[in-house]
Each structure stands twice: as C-alpha cells, then as structure tokens.
C-alpha atoms as a PDB file:
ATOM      1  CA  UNK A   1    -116.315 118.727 103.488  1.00  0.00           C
ATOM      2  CA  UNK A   2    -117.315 117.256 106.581  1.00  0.00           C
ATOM      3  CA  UNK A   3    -119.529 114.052 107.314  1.00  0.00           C
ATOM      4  CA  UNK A   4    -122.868 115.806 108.688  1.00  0.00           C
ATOM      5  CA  UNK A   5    -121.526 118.295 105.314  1.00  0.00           C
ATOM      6  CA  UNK A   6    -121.279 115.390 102.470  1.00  0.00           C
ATOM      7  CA  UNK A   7    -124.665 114.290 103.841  1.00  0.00           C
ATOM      8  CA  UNK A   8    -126.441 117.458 103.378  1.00  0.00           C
ATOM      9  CA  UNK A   9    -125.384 117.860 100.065  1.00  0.00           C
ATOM     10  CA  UNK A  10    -126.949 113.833  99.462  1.00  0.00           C
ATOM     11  CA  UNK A  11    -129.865 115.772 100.507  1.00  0.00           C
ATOM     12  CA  UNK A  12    -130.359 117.795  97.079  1.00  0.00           C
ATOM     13  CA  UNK A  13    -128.181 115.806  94.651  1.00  0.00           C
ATOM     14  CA  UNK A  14    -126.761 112.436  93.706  1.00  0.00           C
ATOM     15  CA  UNK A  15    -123.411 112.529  94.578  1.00  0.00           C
ATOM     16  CA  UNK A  16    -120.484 113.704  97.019  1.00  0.00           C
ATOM     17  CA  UNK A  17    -117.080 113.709  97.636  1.00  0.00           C
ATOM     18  CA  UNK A  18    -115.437 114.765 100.792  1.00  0.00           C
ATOM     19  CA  UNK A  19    -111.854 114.805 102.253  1.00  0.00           C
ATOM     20  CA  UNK A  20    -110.868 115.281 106.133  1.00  0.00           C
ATOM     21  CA  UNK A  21    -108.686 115.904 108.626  1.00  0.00           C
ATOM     22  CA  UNK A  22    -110.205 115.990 112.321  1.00  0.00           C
ATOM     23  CA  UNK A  23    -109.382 115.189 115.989  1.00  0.00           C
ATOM     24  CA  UNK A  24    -110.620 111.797 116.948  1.00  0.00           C
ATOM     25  CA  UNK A  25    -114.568 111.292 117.531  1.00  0.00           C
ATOM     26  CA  UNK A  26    -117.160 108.795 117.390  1.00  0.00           C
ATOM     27  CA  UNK A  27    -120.015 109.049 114.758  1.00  0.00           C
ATOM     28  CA  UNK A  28    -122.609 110.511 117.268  1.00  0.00           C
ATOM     29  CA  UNK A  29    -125.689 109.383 115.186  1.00  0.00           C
ATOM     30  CA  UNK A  30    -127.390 106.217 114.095  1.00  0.00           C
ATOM     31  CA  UNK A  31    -126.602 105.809 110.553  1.00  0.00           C
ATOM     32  CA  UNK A  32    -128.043 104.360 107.514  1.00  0.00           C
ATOM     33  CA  UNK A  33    -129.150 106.054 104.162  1.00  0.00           C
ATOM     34  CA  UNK A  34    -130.644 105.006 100.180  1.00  0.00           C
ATOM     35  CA  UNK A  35    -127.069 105.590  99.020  1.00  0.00           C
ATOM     36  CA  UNK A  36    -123.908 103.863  98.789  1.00  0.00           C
ATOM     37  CA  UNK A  37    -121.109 104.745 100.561  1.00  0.00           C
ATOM     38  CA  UNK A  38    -117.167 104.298 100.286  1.00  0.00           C
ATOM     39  CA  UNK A  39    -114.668 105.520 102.530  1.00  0.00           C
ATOM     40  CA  UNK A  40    -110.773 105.732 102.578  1.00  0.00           C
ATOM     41  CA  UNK A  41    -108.533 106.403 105.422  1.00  0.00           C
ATOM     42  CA  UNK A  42    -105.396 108.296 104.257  1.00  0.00           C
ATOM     43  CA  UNK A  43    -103.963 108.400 108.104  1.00  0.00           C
ATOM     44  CA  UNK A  44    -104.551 107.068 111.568  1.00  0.00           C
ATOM     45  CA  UNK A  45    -106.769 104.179 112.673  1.00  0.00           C
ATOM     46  CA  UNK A  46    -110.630 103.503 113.111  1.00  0.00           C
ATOM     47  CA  UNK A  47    -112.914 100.837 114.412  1.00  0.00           C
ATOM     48  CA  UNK A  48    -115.957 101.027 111.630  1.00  0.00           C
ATOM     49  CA  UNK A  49    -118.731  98.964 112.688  1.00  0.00           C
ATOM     50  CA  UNK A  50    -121.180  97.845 109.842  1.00  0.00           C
ATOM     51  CA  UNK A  51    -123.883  95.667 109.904  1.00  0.00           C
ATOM     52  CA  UNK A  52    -123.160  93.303 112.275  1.00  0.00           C
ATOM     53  CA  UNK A  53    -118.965  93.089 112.638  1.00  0.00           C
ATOM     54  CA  UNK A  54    -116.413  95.528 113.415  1.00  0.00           C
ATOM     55  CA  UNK A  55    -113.768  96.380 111.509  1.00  0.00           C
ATOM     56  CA  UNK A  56    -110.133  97.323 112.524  1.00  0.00           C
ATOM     57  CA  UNK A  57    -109.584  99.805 109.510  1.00  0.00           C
ATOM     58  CA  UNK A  58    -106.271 101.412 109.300  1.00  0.00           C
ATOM     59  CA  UNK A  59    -103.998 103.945 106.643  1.00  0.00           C
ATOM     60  CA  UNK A  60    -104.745 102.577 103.081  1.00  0.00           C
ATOM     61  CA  UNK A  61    -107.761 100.908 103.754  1.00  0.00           C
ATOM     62  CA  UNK A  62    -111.306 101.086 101.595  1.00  0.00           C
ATOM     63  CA  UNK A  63    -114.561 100.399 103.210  1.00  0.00           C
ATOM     64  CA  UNK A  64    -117.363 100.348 101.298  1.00  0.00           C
ATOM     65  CA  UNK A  65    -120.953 100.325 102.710  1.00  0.00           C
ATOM     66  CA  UNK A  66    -124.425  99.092 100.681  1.00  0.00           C
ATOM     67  CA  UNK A  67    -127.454 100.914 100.977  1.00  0.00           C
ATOM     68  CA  UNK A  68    -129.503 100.839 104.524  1.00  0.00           C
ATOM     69  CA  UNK A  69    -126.915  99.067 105.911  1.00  0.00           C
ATOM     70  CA  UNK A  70    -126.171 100.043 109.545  1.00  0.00           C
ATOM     71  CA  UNK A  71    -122.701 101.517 110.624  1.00  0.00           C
ATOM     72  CA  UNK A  72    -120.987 103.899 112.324  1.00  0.00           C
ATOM     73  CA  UNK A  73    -117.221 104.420 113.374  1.00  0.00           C
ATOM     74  CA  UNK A  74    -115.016 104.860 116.520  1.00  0.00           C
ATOM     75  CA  UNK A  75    -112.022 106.251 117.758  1.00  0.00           C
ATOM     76  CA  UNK A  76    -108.608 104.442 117.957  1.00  0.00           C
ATOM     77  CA  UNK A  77    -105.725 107.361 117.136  1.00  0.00           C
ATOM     78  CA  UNK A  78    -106.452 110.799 118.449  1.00  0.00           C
ATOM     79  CA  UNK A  79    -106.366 112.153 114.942  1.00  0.00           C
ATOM     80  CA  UNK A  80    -107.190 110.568 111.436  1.00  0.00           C
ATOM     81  CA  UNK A  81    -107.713 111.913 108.013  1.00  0.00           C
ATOM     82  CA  UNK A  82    -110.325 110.371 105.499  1.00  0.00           C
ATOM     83  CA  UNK A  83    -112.003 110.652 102.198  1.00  0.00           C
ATOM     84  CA  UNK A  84    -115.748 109.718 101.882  1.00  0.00           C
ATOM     85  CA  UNK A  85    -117.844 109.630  98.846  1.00  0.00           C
ATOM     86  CA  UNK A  86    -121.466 108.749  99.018  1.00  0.00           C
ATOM     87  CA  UNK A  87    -123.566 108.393  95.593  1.00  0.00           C
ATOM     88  CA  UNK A  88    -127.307 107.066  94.363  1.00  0.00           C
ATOM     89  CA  UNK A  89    -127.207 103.790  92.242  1.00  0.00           C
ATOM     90  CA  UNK A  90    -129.100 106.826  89.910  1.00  0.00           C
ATOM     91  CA  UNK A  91    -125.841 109.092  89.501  1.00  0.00           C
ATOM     92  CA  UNK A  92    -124.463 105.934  87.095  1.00  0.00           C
ATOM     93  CA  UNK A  93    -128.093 105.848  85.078  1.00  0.00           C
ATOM     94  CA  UNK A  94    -126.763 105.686  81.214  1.00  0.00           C
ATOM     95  CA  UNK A  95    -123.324 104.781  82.434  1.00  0.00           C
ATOM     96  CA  UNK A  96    -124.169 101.108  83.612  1.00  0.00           C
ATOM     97  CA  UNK A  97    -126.617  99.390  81.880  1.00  0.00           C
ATOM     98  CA  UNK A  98    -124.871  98.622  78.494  1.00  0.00           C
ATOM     99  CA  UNK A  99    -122.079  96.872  80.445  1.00  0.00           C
ATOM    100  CA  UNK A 100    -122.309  93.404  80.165  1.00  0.00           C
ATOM    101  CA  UNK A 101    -119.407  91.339  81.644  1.00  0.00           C
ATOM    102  CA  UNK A 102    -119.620  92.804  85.026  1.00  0.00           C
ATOM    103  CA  UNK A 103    -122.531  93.635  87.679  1.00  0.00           C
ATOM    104  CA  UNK A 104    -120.751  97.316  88.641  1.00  0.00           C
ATOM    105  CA  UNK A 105    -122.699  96.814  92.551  1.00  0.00           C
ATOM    106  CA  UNK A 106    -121.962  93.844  93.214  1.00  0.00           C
ATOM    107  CA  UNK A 107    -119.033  94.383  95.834  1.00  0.00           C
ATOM    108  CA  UNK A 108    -121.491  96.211  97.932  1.00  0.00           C
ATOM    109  CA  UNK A 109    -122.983  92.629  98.376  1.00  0.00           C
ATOM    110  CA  UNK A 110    -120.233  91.217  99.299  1.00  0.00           C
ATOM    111  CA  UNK A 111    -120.036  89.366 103.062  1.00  0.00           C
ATOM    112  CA  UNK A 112    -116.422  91.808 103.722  1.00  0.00           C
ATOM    113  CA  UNK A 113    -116.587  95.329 103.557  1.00  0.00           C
ATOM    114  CA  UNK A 114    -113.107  96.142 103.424  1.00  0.00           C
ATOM    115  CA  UNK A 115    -110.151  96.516 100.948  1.00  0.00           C
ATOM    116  CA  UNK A 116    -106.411  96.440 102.729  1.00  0.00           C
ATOM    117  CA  UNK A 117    -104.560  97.803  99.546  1.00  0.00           C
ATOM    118  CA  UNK A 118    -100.904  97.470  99.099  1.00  0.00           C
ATOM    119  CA  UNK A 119     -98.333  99.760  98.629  1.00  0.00           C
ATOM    120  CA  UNK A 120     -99.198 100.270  94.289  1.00  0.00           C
ATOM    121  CA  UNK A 121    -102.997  99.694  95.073  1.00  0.00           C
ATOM    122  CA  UNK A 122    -103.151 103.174  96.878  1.00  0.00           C
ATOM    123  CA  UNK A 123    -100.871 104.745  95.319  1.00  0.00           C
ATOM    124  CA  UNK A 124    -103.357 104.022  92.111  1.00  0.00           C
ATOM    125  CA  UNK A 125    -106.493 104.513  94.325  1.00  0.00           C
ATOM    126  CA  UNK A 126    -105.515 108.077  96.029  1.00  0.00           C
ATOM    127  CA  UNK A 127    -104.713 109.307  92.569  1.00  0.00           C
ATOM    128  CA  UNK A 128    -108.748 108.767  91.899  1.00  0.00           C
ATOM    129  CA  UNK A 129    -109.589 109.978  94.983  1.00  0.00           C
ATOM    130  CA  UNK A 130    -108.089 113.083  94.781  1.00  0.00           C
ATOM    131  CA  UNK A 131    -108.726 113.619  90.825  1.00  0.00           C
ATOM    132  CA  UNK A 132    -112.529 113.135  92.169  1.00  0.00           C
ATOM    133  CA  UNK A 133    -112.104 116.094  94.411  1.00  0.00           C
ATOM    134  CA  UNK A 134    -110.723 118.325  92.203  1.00  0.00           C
ATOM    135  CA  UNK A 135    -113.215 117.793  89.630  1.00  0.00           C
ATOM    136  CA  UNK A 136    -116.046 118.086  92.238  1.00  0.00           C
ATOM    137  CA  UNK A 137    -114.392 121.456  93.764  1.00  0.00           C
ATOM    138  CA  UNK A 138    -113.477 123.128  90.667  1.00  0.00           C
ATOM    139  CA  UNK A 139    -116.835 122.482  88.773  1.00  0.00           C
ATOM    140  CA  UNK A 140    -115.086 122.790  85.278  1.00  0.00           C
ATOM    141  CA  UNK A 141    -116.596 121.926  81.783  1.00  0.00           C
ATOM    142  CA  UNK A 142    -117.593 118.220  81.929  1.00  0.00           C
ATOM    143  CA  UNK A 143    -116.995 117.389  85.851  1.00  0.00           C
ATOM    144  CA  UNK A 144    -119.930 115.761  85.795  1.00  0.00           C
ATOM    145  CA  UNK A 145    -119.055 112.882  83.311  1.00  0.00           C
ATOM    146  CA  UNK A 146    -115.590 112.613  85.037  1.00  0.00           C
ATOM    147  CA  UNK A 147    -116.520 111.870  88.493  1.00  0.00           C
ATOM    148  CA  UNK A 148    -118.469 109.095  86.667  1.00  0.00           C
ATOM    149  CA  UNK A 149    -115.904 107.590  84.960  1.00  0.00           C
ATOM    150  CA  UNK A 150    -113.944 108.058  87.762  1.00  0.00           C
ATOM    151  CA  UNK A 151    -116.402 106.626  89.663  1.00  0.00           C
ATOM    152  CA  UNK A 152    -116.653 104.013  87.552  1.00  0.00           C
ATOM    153  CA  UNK A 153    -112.818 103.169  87.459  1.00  0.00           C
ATOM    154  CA  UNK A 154    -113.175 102.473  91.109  1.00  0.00           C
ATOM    155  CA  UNK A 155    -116.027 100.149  91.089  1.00  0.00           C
ATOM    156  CA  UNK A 156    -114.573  98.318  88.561  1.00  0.00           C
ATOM    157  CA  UNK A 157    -111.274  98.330  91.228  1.00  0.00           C
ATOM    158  CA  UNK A 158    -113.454  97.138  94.065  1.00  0.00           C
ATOM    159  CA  UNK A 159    -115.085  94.523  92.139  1.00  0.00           C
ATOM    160  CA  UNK A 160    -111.807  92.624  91.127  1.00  0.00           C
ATOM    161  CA  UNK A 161    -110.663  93.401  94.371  1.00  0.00           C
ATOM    162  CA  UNK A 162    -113.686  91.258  96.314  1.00  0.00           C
ATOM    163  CA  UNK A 163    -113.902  88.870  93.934  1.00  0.00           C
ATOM    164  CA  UNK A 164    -110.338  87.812  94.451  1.00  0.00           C
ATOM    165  CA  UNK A 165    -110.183  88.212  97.984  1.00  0.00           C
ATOM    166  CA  UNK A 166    -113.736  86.389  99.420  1.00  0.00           C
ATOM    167  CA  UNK A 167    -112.318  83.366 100.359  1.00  0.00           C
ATOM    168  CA  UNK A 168    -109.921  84.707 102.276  1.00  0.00           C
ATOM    169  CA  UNK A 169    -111.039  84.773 105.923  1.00  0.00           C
ATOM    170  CA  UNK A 170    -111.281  87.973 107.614  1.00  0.00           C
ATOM    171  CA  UNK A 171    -109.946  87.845 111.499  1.00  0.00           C
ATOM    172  CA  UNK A 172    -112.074  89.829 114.231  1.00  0.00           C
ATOM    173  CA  UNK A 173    -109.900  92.890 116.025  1.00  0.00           C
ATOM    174  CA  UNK A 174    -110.442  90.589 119.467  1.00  0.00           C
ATOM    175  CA  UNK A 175    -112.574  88.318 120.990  1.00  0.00           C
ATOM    176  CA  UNK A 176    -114.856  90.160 122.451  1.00  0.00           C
ATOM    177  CA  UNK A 177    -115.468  92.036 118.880  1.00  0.00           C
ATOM    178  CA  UNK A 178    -116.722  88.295 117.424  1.00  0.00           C
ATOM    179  CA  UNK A 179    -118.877  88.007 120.890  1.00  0.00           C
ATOM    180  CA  UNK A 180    -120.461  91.341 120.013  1.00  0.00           C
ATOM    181  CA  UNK A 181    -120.949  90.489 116.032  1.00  0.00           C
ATOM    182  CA  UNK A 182    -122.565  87.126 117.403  1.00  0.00           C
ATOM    183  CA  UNK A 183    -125.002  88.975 119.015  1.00  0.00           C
ATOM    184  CA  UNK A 184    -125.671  91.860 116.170  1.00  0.00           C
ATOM    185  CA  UNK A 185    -126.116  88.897 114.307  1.00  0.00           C
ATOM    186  CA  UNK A 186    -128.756  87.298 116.924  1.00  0.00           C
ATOM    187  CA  UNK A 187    -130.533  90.870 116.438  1.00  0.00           C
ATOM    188  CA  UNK A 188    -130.582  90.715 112.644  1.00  0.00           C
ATOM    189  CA  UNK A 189    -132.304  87.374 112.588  1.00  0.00           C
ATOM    190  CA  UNK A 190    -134.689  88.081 115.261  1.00  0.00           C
ATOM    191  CA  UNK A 191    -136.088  91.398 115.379  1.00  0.00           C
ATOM    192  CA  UNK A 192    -139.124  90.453 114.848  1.00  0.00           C
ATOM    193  CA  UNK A 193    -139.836  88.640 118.266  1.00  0.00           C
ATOM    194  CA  UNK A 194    -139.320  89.750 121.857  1.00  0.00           C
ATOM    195  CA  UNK A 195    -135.751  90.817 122.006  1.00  0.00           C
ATOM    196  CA  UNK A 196    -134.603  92.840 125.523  1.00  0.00           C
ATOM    197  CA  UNK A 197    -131.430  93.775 126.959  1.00  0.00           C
ATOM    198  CA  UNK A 198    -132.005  90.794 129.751  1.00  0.00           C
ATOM    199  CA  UNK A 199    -133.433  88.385 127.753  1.00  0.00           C
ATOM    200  CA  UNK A 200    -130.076  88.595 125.197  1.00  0.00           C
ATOM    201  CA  UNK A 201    -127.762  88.673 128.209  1.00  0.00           C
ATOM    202  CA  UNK A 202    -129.616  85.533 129.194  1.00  0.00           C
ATOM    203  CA  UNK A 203    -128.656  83.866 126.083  1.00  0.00           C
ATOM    204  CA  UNK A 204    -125.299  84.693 125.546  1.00  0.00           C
ATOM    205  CA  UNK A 205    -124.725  83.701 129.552  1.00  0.00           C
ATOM    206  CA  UNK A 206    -123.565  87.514 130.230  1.00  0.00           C
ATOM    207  CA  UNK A 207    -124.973  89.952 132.942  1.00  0.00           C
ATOM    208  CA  UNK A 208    -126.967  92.738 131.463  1.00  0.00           C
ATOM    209  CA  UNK A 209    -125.161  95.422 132.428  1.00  0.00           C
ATOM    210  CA  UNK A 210    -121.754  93.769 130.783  1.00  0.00           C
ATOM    211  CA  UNK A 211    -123.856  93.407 127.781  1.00  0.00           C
ATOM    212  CA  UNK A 212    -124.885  97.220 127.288  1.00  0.00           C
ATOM    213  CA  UNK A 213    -121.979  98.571 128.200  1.00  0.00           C
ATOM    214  CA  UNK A 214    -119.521  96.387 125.982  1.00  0.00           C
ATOM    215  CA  UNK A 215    -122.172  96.755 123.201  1.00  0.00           C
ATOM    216  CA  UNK A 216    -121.512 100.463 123.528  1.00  0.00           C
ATOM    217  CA  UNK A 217    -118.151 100.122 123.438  1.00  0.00           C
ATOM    218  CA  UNK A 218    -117.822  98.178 120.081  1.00  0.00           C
ATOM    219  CA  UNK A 219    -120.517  99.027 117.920  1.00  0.00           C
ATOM    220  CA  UNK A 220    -120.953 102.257 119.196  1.00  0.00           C
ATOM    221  CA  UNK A 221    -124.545 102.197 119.617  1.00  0.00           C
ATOM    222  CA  UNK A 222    -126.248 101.374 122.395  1.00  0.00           C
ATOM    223  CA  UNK A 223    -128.186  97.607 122.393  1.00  0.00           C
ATOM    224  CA  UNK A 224    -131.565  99.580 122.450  1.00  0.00           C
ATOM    225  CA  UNK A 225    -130.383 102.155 119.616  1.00  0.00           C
ATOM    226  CA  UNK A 226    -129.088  99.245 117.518  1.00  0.00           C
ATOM    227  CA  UNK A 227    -132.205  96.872 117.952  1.00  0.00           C
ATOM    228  CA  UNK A 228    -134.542 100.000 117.141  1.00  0.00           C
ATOM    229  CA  UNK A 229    -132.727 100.777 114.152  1.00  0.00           C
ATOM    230  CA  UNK A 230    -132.364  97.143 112.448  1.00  0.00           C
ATOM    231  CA  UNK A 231    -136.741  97.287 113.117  1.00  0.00           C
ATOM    232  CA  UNK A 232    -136.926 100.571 111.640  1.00  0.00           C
ATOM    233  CA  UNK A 233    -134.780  99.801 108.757  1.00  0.00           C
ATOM    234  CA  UNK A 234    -136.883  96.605 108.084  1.00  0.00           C
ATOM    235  CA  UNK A 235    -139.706  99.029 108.273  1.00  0.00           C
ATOM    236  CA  UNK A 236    -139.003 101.258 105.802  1.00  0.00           C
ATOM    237  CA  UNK A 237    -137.942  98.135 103.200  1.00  0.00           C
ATOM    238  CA  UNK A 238    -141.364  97.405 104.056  1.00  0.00           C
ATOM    239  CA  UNK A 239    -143.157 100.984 103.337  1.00  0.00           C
ATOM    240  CA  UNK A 240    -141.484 100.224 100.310  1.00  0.00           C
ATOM    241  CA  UNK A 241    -141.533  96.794  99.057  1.00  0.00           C
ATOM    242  CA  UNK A 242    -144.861  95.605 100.244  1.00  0.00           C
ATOM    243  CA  UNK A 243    -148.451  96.536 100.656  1.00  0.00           C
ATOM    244  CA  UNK A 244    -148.692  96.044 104.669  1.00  0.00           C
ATOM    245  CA  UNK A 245    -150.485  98.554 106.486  1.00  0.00           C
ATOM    246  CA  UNK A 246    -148.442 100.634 109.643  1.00  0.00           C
ATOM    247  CA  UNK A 247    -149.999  98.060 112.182  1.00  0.00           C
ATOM    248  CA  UNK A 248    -149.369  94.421 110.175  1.00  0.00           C
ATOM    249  CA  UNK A 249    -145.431  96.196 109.815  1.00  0.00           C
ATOM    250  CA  UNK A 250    -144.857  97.352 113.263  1.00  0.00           C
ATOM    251  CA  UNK A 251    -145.918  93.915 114.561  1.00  0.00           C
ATOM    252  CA  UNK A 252    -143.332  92.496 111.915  1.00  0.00           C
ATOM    253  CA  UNK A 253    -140.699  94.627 113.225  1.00  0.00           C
ATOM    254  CA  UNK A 254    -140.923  93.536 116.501  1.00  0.00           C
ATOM    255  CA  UNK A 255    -143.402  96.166 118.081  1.00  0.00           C
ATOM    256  CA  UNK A 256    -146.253  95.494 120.045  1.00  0.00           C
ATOM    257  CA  UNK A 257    -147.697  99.154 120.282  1.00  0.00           C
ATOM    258  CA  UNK A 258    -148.081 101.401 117.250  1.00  0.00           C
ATOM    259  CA  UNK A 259    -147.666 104.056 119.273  1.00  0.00           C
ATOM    260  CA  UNK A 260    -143.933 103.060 119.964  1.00  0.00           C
ATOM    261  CA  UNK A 261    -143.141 102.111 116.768  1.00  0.00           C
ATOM    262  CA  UNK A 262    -144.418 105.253 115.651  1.00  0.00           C
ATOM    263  CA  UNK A 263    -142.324 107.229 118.032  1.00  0.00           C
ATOM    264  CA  UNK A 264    -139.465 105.522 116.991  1.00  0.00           C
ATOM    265  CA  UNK A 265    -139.626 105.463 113.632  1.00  0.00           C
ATOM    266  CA  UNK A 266    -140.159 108.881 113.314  1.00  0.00           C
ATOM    267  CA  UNK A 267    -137.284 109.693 116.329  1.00  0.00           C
ATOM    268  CA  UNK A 268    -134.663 108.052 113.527  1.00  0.00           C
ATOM    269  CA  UNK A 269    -136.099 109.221 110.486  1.00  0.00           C
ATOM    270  CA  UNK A 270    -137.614 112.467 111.064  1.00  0.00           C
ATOM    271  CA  UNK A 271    -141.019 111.528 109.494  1.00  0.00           C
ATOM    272  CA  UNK A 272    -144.028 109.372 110.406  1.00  0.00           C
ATOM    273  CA  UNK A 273    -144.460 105.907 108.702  1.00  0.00           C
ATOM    274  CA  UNK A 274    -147.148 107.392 106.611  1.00  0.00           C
ATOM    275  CA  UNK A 275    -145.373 110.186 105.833  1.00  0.00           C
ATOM    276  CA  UNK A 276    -141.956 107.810 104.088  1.00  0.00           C
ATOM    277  CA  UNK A 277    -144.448 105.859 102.331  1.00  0.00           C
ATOM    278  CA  UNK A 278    -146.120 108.940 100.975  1.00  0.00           C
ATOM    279  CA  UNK A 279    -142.261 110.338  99.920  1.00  0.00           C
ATOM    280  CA  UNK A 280    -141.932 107.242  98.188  1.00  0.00           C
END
C-alpha cells in the first residue's frame, strides 16, 4: 500500500498500515493531516523534513510525526523501502484511558522525531511491524484488537525510547540544513506579520534567489508553499479552537485579503474556511 494509498484509506477509517518498496522520489504534496503518523525505513536513506528541521533518516530508523505537523521527505538513495502507519488518537478509544502510569502520546510531543534503533531494537520493532501487516491484510477473527495492542506495544516502545534519549543532542545533516531550520523556525514564530521571500533573505543576510532555491532543496517545499501552509494550518486550529470569524483569522494568519486567504486555504485543503468549520 502506497502513500497517496494509506491516505485514502485514512479517508474512511481510523487506521492504516502500509509497506513499500519504490524508486527514489520526493513527496510531491504539502503534507499535514488530524492523524498521527509513524514511519520506518527497512532500506536505503531519506532526508524527512518535519516541522521545522531535517532529518538524515537511514535503515532502522523510526520517525514519528504529531498531528498537523508539517513534513514531507526527499531523496538520498535511488531506491528505499518503508513501512508507514497512520492512525486517529480515536482508533485507541477504550484502550487508553484506564492507563495510568504513562501518557501513551506523549512522544509525539517530543522536540526529536526520530528513533536510531540498534541492532535488537529492530529486530524487536520489525517483528511488530510486520505482525501489524499481516493482521491488517488477512482481516482474520479479532484483527482489530491486535493491531491495537500491537499498536499499543509500540507506543509504549517509543515512549521509553524518547524519554531516555531527550537530552541527547541531535546533530543537523550539514550546515546549511541548521541555516534552513533557523529560518522554518523564523516562519513558525512569525506568520502572522509580513513575511516575503526578500524581506527573510534580508534577515538572514542571503540573496533571495539563494534563499528559494536552497529552501527547495532541503525542506522540499518551496518558501511560499511552506509559509502558506504553517498560516493555513494555524487556520484551521483556529476554525477549530476558537470563535473568530474568516476575516479576524485570516488577518491572524498573516493575510491581508480574504480573498487570498480564501484561495489558499481552500488550494491546500480542498474546502473553503466555512466549509472545515462546518465539517467540524
């Protein structure tokens, strides 16, 4: 099951599970989504931007990705093989809230997004992985309440597994990747002012056209797709959390026309602000 395959089935239920094998390509969309997300690369490397940092992810590696949090991946090998799950905090309901010693989400908070397993830790992972598979292929009596403790099992992995390792600093792939998180970071805290393309250069004392094509190169999204997206993403927390009308939000988010921020929104959702709020 395939990426643009795992997400239509998110579409209609609460949980999938995907493995595969594919020639190299960059994730052609922008991407963020109400579930969580967790991703293992059995072979070959990956650059996986999320949030604001890249992350040099290579064979025996977990990434795990919160809710509505930006990110998208790039090509290092010409070939790499994955598994990808993406579930609803609502696919544990019953499972989670009688545990007591332990918030089961919680590494999804975390500042690092990545788990470099040893040798024993993915031998012990894979075997989850792939039992997770089977029982979401095969369909037989009970799958259901096995992917969930399976499910589960691995959170409960993860969550030792960050807690243990969150002091431990976490080096950039090069130079020029911390530059880049710098200024995804710059966004994050600012979209709600005047942000351009030349105004940013400006501030980080690089030409404009160095900036956009380096941002490209690194995140993977252009410095207009990424800016629109952190607004938009703001704006639907918004539509959701608050009782702002479309214009007081689009002015939070950074937009001075409506208009725009209607066009956009709807260009990376596929619905009008009105229209999420209404879904809500």
């Amino acid at each position: 099951m395939g990426q643009r395959s795992v997400e239509s089935a998110m579409a209609n239920s609460l949980f999938a599970i995907g493995r595969r094998k594919a020639e190299a390509f960059d994730m052609a969309f922008n991407h963020f989504h109400n579930y969580y997300e967790i991703y293992y690369l059995l072979s070959g490397e990956r650059y996986y931007f999320i949030k604001d940092r890249t992350y040099h992810v290579r064979k025996g590696n977990l990434v795990f990705i919160n809710m509505y949090d930006l990110h998208k991946t790039t090509t290092i090998t010409s070939t790499y093989e994955r598994i990808l799950i993406d579930f609803k905090k609502t696919f544990l309901t019953g499972f989670t809230e009688h545990i007591k010693d332990i918030d089961m989400f919680a590494c999804f908070d975390r500042q690092i997004n990545i788990a470099r397993l040893n040798i024993k830790q993915q031998h012990s992972v894979e075997g989850l992985l792939f039992k997770m598979i089977d029982e979401f292929k095969n369909r037989t009596k009970g799958f259901d309440t096995a992917l969930k403790v399976s499910l589960m099992e691995l959170l409960l992995f993860l969550n030792r597994y960050t807690a243990a390792e969150e002091s431990e600093p976490l080096e950039h792939p090069s130079s020029l990747h911390e530059k880049v998180s710098e200024i995804a970071r710059y966004i994050n805290e600012h979209y709600g002012q005047h942000i351009s393309l030349k105004s940013t250069a400006e501030r980080f004392f690089i030409s404009p056209y160095y900036l956009s094509r380096v941002y490209k190169k690194i995140t993977g999204f252009t410095f207009v797709e990424y800016l629109n997206s952190v607004r938009i993403k703001e704006a639907q927390r918004l539509l959701r959390e608050s009782a702002l009308n479309i214009t007081q939000i689009a002015e939070k988010t950074g937009y001075e026309s409506i208009t725009h921020f209607g066009r956009v929104f709807k260009d990376i959702t596929d619905c009008s602000p009105l229209q999420y709020r209404k879904m809500l």
